[in-house]
C-alpha atoms as a PDB file:
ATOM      1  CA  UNK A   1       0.000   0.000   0.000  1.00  0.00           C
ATOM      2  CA  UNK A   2       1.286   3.965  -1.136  1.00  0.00           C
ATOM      3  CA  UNK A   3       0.972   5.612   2.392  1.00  0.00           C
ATOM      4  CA  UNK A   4       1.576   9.058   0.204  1.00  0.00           C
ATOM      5  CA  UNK A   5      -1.091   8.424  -1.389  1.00  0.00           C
ATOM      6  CA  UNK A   6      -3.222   8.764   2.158  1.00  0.00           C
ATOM      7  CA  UNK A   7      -2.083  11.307   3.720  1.00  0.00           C
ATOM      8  CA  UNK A   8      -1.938  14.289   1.359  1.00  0.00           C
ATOM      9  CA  UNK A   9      -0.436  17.242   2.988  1.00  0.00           C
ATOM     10  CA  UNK A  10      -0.130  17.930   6.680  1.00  0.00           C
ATOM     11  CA  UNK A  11      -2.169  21.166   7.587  1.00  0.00           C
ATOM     12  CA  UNK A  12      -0.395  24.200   9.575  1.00  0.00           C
ATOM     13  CA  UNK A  13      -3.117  26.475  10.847  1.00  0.00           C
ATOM     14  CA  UNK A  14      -3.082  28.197  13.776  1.00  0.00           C
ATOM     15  CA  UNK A  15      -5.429  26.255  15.642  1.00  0.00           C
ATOM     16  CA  UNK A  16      -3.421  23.116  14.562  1.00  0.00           C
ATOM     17  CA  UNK A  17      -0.205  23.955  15.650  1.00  0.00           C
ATOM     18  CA  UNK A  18      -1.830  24.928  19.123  1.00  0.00           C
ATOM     19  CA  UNK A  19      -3.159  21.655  18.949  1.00  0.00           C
ATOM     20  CA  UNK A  20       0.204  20.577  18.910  1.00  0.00           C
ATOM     21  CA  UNK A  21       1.461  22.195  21.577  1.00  0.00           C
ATOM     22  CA  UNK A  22      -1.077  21.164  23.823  1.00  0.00           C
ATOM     23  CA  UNK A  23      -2.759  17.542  23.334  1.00  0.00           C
ATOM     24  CA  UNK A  24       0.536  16.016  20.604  1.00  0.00           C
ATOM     25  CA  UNK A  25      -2.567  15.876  18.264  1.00  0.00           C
ATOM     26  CA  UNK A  26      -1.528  16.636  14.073  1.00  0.00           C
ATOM     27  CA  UNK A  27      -3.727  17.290  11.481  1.00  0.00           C
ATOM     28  CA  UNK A  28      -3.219  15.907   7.797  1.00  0.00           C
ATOM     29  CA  UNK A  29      -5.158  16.519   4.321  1.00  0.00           C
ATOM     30  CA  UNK A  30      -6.184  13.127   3.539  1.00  0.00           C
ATOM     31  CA  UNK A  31      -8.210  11.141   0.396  1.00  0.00           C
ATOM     32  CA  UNK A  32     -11.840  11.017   0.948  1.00  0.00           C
ATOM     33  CA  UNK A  33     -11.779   7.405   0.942  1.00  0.00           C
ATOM     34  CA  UNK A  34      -9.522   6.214   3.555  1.00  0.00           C
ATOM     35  CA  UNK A  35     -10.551   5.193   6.920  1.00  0.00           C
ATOM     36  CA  UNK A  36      -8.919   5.889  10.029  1.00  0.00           C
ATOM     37  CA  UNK A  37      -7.401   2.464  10.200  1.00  0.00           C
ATOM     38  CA  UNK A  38      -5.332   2.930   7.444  1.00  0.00           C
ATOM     39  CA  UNK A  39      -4.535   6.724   8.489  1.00  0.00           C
ATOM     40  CA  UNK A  40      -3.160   5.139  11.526  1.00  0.00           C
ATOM     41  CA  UNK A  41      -1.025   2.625   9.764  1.00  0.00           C
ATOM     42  CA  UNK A  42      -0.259   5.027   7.396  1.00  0.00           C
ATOM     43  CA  UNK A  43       1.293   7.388   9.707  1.00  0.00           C
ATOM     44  CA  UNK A  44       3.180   4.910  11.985  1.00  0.00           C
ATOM     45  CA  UNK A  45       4.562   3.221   8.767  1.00  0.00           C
ATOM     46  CA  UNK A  46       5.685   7.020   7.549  1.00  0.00           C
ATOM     47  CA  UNK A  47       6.971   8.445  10.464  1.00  0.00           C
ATOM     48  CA  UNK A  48       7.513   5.484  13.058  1.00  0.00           C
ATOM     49  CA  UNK A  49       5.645   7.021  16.007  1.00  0.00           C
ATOM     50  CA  UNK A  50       2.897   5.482  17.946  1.00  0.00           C
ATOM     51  CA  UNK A  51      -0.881   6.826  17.028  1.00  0.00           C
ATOM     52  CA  UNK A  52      -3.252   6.678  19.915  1.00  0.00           C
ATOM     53  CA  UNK A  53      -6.414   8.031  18.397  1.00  0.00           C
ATOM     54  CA  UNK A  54      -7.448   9.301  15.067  1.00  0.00           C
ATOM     55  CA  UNK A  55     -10.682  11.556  14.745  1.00  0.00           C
ATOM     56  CA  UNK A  56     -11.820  11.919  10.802  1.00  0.00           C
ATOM     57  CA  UNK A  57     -13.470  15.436  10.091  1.00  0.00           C
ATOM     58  CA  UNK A  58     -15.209  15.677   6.606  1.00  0.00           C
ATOM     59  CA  UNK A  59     -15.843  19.202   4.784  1.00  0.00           C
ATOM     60  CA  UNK A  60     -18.461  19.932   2.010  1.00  0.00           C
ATOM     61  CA  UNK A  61     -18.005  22.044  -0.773  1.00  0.00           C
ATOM     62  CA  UNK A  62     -18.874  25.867  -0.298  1.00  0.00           C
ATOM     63  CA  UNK A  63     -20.890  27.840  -2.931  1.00  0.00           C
ATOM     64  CA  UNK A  64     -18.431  31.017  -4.862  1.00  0.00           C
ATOM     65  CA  UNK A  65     -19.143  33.576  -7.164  1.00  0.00           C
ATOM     66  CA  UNK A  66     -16.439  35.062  -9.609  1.00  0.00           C
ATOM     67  CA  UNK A  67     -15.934  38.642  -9.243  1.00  0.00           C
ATOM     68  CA  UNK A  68     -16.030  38.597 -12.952  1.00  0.00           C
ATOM     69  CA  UNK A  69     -18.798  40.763 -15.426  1.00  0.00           C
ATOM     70  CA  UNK A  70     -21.083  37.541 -15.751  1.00  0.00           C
ATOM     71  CA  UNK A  71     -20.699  36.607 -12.320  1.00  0.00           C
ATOM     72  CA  UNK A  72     -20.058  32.802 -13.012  1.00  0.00           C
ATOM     73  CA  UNK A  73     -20.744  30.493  -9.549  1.00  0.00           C
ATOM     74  CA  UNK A  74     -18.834  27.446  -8.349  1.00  0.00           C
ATOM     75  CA  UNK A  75     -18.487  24.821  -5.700  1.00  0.00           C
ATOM     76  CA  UNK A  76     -15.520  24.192  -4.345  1.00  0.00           C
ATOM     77  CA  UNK A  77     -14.451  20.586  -3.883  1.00  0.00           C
ATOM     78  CA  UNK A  78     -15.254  18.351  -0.786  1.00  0.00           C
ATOM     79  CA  UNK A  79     -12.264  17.600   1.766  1.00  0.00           C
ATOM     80  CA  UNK A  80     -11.268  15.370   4.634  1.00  0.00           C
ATOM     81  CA  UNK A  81      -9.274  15.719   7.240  1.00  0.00           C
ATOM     82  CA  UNK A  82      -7.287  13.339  10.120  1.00  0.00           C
ATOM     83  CA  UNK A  83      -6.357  14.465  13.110  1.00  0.00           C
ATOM     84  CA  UNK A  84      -3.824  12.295  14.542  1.00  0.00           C
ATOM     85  CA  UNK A  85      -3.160  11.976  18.319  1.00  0.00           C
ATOM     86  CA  UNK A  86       0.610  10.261  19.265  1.00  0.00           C
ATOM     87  CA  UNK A  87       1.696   8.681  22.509  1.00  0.00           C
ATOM     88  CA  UNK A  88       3.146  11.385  24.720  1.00  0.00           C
ATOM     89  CA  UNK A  89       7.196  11.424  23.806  1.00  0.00           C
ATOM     90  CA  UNK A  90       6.504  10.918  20.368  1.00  0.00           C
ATOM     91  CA  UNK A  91       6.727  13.694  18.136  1.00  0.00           C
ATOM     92  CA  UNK A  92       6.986  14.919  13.758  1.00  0.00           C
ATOM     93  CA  UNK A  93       9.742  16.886  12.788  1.00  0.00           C
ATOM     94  CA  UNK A  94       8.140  18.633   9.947  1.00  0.00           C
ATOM     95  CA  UNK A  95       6.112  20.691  12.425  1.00  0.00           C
ATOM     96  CA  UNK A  96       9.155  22.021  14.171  1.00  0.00           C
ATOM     97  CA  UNK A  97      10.575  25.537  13.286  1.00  0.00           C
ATOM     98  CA  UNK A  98       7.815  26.296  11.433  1.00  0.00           C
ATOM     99  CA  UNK A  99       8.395  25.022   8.341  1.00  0.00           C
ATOM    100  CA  UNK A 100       6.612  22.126   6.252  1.00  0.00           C
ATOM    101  CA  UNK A 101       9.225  20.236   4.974  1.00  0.00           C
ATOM    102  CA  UNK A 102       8.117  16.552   4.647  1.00  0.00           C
END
């Protein structure tokens, strides 16, 4: 199994990074099919830390409007999201210093 393939990008908001800091909880873009058993294995095989719990968060299109003279509307495409809690000690060195480098 592609574990790149699951997770697709590792999200650095604000409110994840303070999620971070206080509960070792990470938040990843993921495909809209995967389940949180294979985020789980997906992220241990990656990154060889221990995942305690993995909540799955799914987001629905919005509705936009061009700014554009025949004001042409959209929809935006559906997401999903994982966020990842380790064992306390364990840790991903892509969020440190601030950069996203993984």
């Amino acid at each position: 199994m592609n574990y790149r393939k699951i997770l697709l990008a590792p999200v650095l908001t604000e409110k994840a990074v303070s999620e971070k800091e206080k509960g070792n909880k990470y938040t990843f873009k993921i495909v809209r099919n995967a389940t949180k058993g294979q985020v789980k294995e997906a992220v241990e095989k990656l990154y060889g830390v221990t995942v305690e719990n993995v909540n799955v968060l799914k987001n629905g299109g919005k509705m936009k409007r061009s700014l554009t003279k025949s004001r042409n509307s959209y929809i935006t495409s559906d997401t999903k999201k994982a966020i990842v809690q380790l064992k306390s000690g364990d840790s991903l060195k892509f969020y440190e210093g601030g950069s996203a480098k993984w």
